[in-house]
Structure formats: C-alpha cells, structure tokens
C-alpha atoms as a PDB file:
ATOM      1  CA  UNK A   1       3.642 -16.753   4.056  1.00  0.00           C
ATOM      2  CA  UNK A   2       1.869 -15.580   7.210  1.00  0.00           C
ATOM      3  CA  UNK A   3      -0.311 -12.798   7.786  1.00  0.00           C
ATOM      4  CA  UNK A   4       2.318 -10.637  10.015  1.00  0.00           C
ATOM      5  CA  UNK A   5       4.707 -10.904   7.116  1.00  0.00           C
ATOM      6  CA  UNK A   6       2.090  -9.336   4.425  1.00  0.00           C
ATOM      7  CA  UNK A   7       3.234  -5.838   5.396  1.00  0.00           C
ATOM      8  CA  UNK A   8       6.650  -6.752   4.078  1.00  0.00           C
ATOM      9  CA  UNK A   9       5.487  -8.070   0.831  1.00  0.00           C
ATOM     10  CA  UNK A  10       3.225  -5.249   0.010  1.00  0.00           C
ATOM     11  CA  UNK A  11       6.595  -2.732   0.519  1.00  0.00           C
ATOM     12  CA  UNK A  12       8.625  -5.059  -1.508  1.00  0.00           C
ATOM     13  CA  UNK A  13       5.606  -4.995  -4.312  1.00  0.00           C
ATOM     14  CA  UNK A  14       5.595  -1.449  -4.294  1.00  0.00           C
ATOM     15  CA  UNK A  15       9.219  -0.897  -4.409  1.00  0.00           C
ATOM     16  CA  UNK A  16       9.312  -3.018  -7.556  1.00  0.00           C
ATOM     17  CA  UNK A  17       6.478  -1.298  -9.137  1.00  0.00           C
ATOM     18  CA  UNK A  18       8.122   2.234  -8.522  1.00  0.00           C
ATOM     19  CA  UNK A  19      11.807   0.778  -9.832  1.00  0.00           C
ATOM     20  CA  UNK A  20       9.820  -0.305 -13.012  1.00  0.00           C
ATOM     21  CA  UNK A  21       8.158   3.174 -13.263  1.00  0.00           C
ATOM     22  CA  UNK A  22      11.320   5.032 -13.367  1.00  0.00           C
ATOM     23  CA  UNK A  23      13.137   2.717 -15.555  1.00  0.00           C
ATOM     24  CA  UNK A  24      10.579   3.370 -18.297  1.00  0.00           C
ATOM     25  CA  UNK A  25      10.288   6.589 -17.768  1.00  0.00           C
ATOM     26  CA  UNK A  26      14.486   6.802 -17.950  1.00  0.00           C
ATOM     27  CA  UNK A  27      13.809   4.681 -20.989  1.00  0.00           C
ATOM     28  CA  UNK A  28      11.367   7.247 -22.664  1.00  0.00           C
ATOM     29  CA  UNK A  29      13.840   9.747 -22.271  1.00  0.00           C
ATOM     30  CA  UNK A  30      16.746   8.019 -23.645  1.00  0.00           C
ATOM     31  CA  UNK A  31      14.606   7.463 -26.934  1.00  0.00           C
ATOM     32  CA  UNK A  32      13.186  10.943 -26.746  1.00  0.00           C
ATOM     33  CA  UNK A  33      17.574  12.164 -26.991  1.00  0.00           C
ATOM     34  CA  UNK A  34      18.473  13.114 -30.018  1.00  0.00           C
ATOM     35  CA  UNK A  35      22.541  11.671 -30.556  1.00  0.00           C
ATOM     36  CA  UNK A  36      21.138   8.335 -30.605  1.00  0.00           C
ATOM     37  CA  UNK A  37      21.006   5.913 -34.278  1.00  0.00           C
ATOM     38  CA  UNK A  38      18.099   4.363 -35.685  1.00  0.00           C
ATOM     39  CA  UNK A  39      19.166   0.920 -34.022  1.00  0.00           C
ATOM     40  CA  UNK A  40      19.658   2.013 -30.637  1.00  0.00           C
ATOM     41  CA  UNK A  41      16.229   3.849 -30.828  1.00  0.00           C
ATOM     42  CA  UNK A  42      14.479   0.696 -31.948  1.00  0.00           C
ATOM     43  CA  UNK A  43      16.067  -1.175 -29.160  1.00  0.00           C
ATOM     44  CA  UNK A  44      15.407   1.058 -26.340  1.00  0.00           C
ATOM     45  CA  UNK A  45      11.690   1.144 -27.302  1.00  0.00           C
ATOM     46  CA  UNK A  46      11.377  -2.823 -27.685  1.00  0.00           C
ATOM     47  CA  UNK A  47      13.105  -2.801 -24.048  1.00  0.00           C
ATOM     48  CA  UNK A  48      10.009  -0.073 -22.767  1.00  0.00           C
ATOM     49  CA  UNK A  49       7.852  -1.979 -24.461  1.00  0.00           C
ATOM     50  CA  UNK A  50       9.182  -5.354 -22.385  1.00  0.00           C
ATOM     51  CA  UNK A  51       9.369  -3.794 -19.317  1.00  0.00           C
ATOM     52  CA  UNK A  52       6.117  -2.121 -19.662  1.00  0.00           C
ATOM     53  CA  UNK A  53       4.552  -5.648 -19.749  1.00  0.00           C
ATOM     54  CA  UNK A  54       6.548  -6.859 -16.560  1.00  0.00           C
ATOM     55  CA  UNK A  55       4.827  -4.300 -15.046  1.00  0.00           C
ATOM     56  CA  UNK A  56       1.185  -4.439 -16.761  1.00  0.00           C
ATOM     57  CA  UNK A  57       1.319  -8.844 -16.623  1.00  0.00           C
ATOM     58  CA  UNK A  58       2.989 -10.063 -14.415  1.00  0.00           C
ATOM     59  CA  UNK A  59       3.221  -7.976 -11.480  1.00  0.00           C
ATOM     60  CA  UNK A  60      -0.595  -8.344 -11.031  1.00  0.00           C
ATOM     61  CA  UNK A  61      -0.161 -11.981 -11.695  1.00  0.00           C
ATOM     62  CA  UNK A  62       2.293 -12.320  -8.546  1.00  0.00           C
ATOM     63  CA  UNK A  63       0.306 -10.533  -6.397  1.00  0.00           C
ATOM     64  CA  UNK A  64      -2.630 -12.166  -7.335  1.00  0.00           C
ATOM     65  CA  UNK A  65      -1.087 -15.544  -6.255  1.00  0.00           C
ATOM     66  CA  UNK A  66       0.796 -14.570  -3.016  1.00  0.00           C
ATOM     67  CA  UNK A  67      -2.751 -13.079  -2.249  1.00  0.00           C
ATOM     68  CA  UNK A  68      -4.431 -16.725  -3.373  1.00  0.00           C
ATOM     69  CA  UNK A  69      -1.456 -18.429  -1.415  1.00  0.00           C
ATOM     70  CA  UNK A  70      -2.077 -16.294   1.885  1.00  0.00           C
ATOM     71  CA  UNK A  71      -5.741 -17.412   1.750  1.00  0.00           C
ATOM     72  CA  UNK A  72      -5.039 -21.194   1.035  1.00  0.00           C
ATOM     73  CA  UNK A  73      -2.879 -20.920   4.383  1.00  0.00           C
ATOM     74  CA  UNK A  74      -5.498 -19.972   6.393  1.00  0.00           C
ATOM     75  CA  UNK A  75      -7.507 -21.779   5.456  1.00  0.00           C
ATOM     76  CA  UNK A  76      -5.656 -24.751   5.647  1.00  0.00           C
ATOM     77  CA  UNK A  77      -4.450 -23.853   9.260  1.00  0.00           C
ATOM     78  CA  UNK A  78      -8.265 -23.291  10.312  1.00  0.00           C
ATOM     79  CA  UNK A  79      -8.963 -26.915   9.313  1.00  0.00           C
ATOM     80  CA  UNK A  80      -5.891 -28.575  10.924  1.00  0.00           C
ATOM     81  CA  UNK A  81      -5.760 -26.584  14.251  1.00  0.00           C
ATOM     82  CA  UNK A  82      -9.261 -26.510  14.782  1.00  0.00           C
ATOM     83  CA  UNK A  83      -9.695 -30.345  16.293  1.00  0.00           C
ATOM     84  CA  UNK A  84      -7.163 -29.043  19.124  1.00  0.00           C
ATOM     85  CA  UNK A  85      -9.466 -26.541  20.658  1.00  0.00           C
END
C-alpha cells in the first residue's frame, strides 16, 4: 500500500465502521420489538454482542496494521532507493 492510496483506505474504514453502527443499532431495535420469542431475543442480542466486538477488536486491530504496514514500506523504500541518488 502506498501513501496516495491511504485516502481510499481511510473511506473504506469509515464506511465499515458506519455499516457496523447501524447494524447494531437495527439490531437494538429488533430486540427492543415486542412480537418477538424468548429465542429470537437471545439470539439477536448474542449477534449485537458479536458485532459489537468486530467493531470494538478488530477494526482497530486492522487499522493498526495497514498503518504499521504503510510505515514498514517506507521505510523499506528509503533504504533501497536511497544508494541511487
């Protein structure tokens, strides 16, 4: 990944985060309605609670290591290109 494409894969970060926000929040009120069993109410709030930690974990995690990987490019880049100047 190179620097001009870092635009593109903070959009892309944020457009997952906000697709995760509302899908929890659609979640919340699906168990909040009140025609739904026992059952379905447990399993819509283990799903919230799974997608909630998609978006807690391991989003930071990935952007964390694209962020790591962008840096280990450069730097990388600095040392091979720099004999040729």
């Amino acid at each position: 990944m190179e620097v001009q494409n870092l635009y593109n894969f903070v959009l892309l970060i944020v457009l997952v985060g906000m697709i995760i926000g509302v899908g929890v929040l659609v979640l919340d009120k699906f168990a909040a309605a009140s025609g739904i069993t026992t059952a379905a109410g447990v399993a819509i709030n283990t799903t919230r609670d799974e997608v909630s930690n998609i978006a807690t974990v391991w989003l930071g995690l990935i952007v964390t290591i694209a962020i790591l990987a962008i840096i280990l490019t450069l730097v990388i880049r600095s040392f091979s290109f720099g004999g040729n100047r």
